[in-house]
N, C-alpha and C. Protein backbone atom coordinates (compact mmCIF):
# COMPACT_ATOMS: atom_id res chain seq x y z
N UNK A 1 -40.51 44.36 34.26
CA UNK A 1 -41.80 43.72 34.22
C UNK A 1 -42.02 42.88 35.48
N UNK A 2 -40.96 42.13 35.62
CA UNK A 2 -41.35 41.58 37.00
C UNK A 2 -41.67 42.18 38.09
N UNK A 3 -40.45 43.41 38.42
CA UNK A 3 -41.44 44.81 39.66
C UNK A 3 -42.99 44.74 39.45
N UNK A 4 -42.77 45.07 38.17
CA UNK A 4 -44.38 45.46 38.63
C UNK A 4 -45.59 44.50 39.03
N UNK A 5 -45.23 42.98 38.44
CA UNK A 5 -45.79 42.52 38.56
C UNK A 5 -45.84 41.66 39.94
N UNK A 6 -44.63 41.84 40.71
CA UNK A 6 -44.43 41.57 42.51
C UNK A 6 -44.05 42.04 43.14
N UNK A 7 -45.00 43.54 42.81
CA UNK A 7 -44.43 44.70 43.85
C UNK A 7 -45.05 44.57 45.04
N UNK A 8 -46.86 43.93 45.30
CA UNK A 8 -47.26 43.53 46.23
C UNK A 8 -46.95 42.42 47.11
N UNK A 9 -46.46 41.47 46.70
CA UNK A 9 -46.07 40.59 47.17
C UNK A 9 -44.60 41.41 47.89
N UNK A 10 -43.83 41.89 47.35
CA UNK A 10 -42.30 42.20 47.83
C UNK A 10 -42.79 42.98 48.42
N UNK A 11 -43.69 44.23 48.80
CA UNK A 11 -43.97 45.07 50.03
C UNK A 11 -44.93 44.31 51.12
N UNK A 12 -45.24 43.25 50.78
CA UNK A 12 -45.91 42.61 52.63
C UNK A 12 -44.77 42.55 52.86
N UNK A 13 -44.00 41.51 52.10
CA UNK A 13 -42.94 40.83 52.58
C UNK A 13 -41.77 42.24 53.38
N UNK A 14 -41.65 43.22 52.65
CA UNK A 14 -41.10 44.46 53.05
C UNK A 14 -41.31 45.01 54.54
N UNK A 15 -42.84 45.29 54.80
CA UNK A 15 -43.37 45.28 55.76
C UNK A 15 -43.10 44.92 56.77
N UNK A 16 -42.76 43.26 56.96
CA UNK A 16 -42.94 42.86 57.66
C UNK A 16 -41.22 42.67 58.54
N UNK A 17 -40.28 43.51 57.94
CA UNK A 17 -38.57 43.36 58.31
C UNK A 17 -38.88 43.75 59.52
N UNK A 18 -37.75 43.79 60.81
CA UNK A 18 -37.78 44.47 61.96
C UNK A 18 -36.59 44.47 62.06
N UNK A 19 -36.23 45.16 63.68
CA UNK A 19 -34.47 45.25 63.83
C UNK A 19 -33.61 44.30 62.91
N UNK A 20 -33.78 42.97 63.55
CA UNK A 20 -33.18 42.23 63.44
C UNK A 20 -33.03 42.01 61.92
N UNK A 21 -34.03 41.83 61.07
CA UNK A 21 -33.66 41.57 59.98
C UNK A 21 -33.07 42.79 59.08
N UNK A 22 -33.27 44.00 59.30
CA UNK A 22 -32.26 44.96 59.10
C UNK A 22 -30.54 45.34 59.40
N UNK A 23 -30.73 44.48 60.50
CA UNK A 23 -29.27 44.51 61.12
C UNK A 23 -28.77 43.06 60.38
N UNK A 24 -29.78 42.39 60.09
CA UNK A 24 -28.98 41.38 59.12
C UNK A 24 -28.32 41.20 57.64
N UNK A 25 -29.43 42.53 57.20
CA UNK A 25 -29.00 43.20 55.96
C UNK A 25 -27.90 43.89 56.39
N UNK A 26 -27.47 44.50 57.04
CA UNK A 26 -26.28 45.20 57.23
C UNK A 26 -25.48 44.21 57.59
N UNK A 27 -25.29 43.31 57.53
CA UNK A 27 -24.13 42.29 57.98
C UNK A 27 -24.12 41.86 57.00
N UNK A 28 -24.93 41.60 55.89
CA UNK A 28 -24.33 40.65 54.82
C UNK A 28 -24.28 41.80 53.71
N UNK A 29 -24.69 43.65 53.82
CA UNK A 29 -24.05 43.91 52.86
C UNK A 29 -22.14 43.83 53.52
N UNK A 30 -21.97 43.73 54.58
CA UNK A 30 -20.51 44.84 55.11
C UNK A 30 -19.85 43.47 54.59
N UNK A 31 -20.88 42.19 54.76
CA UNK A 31 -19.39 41.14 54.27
C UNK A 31 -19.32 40.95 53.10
N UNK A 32 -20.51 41.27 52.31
CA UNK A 32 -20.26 41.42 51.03
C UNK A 32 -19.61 42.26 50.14
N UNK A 33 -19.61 43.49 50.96
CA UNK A 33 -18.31 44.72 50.48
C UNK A 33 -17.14 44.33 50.54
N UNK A 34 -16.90 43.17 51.83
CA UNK A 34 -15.43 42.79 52.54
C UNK A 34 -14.84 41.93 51.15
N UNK A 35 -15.85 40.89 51.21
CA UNK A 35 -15.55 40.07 50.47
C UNK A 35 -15.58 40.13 48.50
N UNK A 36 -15.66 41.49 48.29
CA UNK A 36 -15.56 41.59 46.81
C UNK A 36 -14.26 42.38 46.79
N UNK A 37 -13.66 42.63 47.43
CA UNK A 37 -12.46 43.36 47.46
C UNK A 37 -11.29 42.24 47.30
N UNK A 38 -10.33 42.41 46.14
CA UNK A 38 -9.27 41.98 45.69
C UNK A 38 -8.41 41.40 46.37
N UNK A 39 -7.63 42.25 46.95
CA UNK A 39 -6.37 41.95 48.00
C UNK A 39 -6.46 41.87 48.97
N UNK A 40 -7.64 42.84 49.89
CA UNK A 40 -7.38 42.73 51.52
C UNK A 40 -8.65 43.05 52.19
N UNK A 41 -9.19 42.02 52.61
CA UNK A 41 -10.40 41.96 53.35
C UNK A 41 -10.78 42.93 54.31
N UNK A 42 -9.65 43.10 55.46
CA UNK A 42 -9.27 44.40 56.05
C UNK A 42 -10.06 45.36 55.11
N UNK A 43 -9.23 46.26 54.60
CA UNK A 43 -9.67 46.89 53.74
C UNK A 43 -10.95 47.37 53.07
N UNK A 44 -11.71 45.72 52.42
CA UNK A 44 -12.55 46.13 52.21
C UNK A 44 -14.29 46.25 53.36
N UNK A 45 -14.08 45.64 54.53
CA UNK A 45 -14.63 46.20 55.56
C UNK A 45 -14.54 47.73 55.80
N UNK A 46 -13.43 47.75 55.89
CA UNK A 46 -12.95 49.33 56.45
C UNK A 46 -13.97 50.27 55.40
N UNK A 47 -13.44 50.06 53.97
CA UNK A 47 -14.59 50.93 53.23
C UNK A 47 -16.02 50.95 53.48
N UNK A 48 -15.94 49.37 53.78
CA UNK A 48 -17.58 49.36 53.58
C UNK A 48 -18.11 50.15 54.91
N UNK A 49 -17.42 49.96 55.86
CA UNK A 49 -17.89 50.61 57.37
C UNK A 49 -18.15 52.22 56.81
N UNK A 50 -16.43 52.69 56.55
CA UNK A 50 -16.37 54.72 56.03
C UNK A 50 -18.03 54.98 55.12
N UNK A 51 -17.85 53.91 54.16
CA UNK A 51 -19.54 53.87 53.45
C UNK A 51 -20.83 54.33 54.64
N UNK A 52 -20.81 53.57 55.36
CA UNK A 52 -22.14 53.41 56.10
C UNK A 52 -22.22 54.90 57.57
N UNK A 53 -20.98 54.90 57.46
CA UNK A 53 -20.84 56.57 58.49
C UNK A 53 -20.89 57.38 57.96
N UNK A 54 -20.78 57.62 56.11
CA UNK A 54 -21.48 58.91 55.35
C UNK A 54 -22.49 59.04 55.03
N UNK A 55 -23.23 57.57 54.89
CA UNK A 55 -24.69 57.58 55.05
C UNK A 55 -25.27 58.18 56.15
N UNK A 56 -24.81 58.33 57.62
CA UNK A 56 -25.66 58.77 58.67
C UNK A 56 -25.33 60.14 59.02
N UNK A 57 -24.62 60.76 58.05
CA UNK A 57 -24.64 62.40 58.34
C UNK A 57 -25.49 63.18 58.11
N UNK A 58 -26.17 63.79 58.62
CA UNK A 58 -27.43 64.77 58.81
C UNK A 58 -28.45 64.33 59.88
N UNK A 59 -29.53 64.54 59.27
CA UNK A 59 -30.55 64.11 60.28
C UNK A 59 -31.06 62.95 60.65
N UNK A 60 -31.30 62.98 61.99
CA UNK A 60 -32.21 61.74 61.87
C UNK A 60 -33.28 61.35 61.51
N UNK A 61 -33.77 60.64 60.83
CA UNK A 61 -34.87 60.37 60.19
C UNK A 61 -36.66 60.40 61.34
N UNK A 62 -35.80 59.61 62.17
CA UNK A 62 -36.84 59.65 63.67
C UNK A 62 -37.16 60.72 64.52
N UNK A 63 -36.19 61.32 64.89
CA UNK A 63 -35.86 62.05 66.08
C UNK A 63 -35.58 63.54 65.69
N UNK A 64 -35.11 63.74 63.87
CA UNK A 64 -34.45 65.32 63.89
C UNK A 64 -33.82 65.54 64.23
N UNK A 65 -32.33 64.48 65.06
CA UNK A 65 -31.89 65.26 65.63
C UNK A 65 -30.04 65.25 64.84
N UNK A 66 -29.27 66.24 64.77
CA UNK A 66 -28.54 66.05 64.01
C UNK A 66 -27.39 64.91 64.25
N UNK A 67 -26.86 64.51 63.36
CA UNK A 67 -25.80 63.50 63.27
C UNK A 67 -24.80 63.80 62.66
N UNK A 68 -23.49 63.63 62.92
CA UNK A 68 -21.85 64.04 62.89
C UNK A 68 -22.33 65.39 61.54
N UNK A 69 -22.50 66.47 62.15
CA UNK A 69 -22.88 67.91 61.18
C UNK A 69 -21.83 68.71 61.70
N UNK A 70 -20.98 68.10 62.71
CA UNK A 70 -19.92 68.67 63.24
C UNK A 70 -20.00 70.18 63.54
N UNK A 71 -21.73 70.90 63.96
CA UNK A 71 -21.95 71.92 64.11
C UNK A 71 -22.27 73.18 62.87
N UNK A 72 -22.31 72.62 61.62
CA UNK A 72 -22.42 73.09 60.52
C UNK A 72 -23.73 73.02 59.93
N UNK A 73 -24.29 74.14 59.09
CA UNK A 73 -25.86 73.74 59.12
C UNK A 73 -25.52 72.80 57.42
N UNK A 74 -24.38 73.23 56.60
CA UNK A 74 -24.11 72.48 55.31
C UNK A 74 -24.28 71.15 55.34
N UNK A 75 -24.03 70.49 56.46
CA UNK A 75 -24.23 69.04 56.38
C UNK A 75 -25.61 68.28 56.81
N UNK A 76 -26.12 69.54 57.65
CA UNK A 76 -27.31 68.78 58.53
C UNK A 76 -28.56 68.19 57.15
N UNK A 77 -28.44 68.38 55.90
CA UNK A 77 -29.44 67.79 55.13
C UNK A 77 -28.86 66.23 54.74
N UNK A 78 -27.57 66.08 54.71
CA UNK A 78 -26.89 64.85 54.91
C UNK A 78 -26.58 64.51 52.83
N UNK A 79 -26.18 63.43 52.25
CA UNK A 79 -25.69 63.51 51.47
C UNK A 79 -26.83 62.71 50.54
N UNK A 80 -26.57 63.32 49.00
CA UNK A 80 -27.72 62.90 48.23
C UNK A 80 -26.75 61.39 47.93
N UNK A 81 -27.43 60.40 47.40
CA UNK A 81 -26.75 59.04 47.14
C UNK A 81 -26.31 59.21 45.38
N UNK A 82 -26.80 59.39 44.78
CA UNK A 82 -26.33 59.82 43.46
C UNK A 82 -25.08 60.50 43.07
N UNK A 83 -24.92 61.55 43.79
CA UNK A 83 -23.94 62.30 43.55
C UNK A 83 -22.83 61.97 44.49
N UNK A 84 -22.86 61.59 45.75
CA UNK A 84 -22.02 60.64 46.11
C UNK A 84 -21.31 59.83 45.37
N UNK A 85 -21.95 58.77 44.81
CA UNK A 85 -21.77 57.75 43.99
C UNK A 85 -20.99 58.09 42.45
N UNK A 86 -21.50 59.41 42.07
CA UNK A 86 -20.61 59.64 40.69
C UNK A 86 -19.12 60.48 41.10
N UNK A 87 -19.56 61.24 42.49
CA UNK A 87 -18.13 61.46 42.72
C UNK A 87 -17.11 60.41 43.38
N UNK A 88 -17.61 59.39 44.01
CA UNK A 88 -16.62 57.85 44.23
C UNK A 88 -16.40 57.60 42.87
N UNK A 89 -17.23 57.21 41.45
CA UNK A 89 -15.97 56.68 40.36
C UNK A 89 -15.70 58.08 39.34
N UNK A 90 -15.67 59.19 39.62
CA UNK A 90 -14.95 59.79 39.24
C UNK A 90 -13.61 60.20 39.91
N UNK A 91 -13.52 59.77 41.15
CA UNK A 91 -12.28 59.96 41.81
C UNK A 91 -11.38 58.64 41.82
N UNK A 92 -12.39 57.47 41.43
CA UNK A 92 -11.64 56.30 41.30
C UNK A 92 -11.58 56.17 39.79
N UNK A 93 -11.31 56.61 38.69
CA UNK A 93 -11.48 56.54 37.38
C UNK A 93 -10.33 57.57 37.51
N UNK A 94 -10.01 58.71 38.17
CA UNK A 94 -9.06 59.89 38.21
C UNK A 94 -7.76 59.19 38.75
N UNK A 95 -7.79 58.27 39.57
CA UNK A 95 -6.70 57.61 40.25
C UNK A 95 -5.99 56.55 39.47
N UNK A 96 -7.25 55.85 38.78
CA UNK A 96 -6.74 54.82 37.93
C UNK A 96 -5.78 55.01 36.62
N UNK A 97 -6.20 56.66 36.03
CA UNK A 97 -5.67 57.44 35.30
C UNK A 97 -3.91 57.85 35.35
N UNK A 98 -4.00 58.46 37.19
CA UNK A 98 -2.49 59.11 37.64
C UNK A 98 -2.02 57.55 37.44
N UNK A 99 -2.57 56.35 38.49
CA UNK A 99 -1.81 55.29 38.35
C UNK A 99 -0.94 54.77 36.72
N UNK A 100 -1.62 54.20 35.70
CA UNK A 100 -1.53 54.21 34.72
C UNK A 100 -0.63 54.85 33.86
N UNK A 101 -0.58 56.34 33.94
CA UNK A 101 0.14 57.33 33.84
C UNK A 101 1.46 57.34 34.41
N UNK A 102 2.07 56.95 35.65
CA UNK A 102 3.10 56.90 35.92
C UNK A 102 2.92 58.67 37.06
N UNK A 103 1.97 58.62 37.51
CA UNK A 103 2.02 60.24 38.29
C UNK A 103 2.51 61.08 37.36
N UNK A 104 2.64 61.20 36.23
CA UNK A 104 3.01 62.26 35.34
C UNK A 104 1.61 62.88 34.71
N UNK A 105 1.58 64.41 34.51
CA UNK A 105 0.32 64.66 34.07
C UNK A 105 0.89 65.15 32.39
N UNK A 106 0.02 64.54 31.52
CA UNK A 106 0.24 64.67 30.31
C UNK A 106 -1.18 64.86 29.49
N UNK A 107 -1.24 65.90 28.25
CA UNK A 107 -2.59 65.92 28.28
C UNK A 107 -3.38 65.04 26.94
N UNK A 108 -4.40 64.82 27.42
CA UNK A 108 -5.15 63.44 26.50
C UNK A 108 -5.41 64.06 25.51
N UNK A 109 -5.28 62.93 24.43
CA UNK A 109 -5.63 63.53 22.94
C UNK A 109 -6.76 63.67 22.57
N UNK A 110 -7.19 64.54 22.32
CA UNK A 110 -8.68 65.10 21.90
C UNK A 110 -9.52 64.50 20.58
N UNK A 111 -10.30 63.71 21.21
CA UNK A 111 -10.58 63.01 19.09
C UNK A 111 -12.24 63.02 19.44
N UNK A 112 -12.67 63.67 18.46
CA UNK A 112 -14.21 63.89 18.07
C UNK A 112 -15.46 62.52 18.39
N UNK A 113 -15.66 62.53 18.96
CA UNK A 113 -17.01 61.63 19.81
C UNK A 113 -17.91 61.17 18.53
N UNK A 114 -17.99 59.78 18.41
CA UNK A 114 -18.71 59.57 17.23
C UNK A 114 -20.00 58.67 18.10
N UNK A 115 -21.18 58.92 17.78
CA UNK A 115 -22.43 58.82 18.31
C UNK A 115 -23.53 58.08 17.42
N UNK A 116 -22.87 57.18 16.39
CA UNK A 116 -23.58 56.30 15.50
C UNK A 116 -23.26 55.12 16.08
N UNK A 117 -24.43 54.72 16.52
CA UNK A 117 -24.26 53.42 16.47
C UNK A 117 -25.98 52.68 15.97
N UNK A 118 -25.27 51.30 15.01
CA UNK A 118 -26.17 50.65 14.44
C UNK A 118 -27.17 49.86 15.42
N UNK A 119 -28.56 50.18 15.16
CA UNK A 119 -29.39 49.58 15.93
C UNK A 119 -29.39 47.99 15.89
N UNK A 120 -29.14 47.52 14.73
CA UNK A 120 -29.14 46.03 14.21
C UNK A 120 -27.87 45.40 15.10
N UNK A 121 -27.04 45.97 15.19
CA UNK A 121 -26.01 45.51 15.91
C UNK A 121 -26.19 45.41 17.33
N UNK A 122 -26.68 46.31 17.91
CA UNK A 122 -27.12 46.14 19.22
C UNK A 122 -28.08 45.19 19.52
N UNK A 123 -28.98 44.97 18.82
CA UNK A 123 -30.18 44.07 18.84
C UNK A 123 -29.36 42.20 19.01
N UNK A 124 -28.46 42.50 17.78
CA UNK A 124 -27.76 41.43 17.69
C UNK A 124 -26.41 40.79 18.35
N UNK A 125 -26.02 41.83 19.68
CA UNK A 125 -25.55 41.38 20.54
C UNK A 125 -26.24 41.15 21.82
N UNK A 126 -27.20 41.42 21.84
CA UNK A 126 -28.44 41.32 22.74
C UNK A 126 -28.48 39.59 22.70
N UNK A 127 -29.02 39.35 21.81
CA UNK A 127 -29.33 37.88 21.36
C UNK A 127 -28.74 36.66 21.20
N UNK A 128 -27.39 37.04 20.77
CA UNK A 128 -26.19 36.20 21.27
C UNK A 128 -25.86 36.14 22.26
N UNK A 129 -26.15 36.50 23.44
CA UNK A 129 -25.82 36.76 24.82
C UNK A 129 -26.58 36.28 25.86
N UNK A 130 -27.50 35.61 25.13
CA UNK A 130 -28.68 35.64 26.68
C UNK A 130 -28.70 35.10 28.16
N UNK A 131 -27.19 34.29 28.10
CA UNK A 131 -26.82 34.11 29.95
C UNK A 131 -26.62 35.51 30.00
N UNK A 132 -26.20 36.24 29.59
CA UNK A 132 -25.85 38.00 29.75
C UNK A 132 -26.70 38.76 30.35
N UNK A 133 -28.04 38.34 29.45
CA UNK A 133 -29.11 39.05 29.63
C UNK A 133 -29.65 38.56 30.73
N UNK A 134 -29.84 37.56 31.19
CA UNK A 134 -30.24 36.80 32.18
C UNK A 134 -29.71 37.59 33.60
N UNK A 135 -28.39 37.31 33.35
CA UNK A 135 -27.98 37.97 34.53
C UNK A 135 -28.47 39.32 34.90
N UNK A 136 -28.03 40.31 33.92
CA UNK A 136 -28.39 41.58 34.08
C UNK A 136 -29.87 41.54 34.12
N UNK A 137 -30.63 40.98 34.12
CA UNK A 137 -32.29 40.55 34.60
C UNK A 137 -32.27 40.49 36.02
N UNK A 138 -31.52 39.57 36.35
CA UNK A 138 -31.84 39.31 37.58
C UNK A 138 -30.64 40.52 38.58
N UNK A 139 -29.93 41.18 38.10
CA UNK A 139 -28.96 42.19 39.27
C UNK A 139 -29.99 43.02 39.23
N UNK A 140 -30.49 43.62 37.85
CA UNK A 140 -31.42 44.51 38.20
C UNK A 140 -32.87 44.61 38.55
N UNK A 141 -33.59 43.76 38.76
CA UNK A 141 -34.14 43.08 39.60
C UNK A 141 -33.63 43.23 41.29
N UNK A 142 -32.85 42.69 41.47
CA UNK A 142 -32.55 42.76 42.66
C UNK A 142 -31.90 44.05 43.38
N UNK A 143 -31.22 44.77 42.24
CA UNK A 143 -30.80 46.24 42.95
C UNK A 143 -32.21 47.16 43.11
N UNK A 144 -33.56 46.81 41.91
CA UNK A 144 -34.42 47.77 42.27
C UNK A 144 -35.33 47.13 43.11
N UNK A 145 -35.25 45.87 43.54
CA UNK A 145 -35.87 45.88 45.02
C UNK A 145 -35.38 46.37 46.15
N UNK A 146 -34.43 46.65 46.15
CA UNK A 146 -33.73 47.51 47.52
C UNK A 146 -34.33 48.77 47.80
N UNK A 147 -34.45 49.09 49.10
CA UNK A 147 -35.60 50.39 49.05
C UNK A 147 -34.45 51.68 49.00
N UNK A 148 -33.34 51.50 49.73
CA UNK A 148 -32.62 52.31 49.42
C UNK A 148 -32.15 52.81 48.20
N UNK A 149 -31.86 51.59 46.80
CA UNK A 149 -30.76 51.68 46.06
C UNK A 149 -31.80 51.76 44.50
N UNK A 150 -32.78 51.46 44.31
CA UNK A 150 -33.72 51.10 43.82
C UNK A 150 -34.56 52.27 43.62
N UNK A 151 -34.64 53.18 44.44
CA UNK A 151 -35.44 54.91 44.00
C UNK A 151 -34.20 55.49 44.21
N UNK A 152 -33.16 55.85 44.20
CA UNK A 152 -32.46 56.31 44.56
C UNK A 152 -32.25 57.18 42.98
N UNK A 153 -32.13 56.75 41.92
CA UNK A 153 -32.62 57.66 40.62
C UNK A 153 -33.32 58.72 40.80
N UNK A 154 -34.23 58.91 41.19
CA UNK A 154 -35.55 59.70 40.95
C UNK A 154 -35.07 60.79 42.65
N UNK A 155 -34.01 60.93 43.07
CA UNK A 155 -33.79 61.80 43.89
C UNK A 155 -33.15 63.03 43.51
């Protein structure tokens, strides 16, 4: 509800970014990648950088002209963000698995998917929660103002 109701206001304001304040968004996402990472800051730069060089494979948006396609026409459309994204935590959900596991592959027990769940109950953890809700108000809010991250569904 709030999008819609300061979507004009958030596109002057949109409008009006230039280099600089783009290159400033890119500095406080790379330290913000750095800095949510656990153990090693290193590290989490390093990802966040590998992140931002798979973003620029294919074309250029300006110019057409290709970017690291390494001569291949498979890459020159460059990578959808969605499917990216489900194959990063399915490969990090797969790792967390071997880890856990002990590198031994053993196979998971198969138990029937139960798909009831009480509406009253949901309602009623809703309501007990509302710093919860609050928050998740305002992340999502703020992830769907991002122009990148924010339509990135509907691709």
């Amino acid at each position: 509800m709030f999008l819609i109701l300061a979507t004009m206001p958030l596109a002057r304001f949109a409008l009006e970014f230039g280099p600089w304040e783009y290159f400033s968004l890119f500095v406080l996402a790379l330290s913000m990648v750095a800095g949510l990472t656990e153990r090693s800051l290193p590290k989490g730069f390093l990802s966040g950088v590998l992140g931002l060089i798979i973003t620029v494979i294919g074309s250029d948006p300006i110019m057409a002209v290709p970017r690291f396609t390494f001569g291949t026409e498979f890459l020159r459309p460059g990578f959808q963000f969605l499917p990216v994204l489900i194959g990063i935590f399915a490969f990090a959900q797969i790792m967390t698995g071997l880890e856990r596991m002990g590198g031994r592959s053993e196979p998971a027990p198969i138990a029937a998917p139960t798909l009831r769940v009480s509406h009253l109950a949901v309602v009623r953890d809703i309501v007990t929660r509302p710093v919860l809700l609050l928050w998740s108000t305002v992340i999502g809010v703020l992830i769907g103002v991002l122009p990148a991250v924010g339509g990135a569904w509907r691709t």
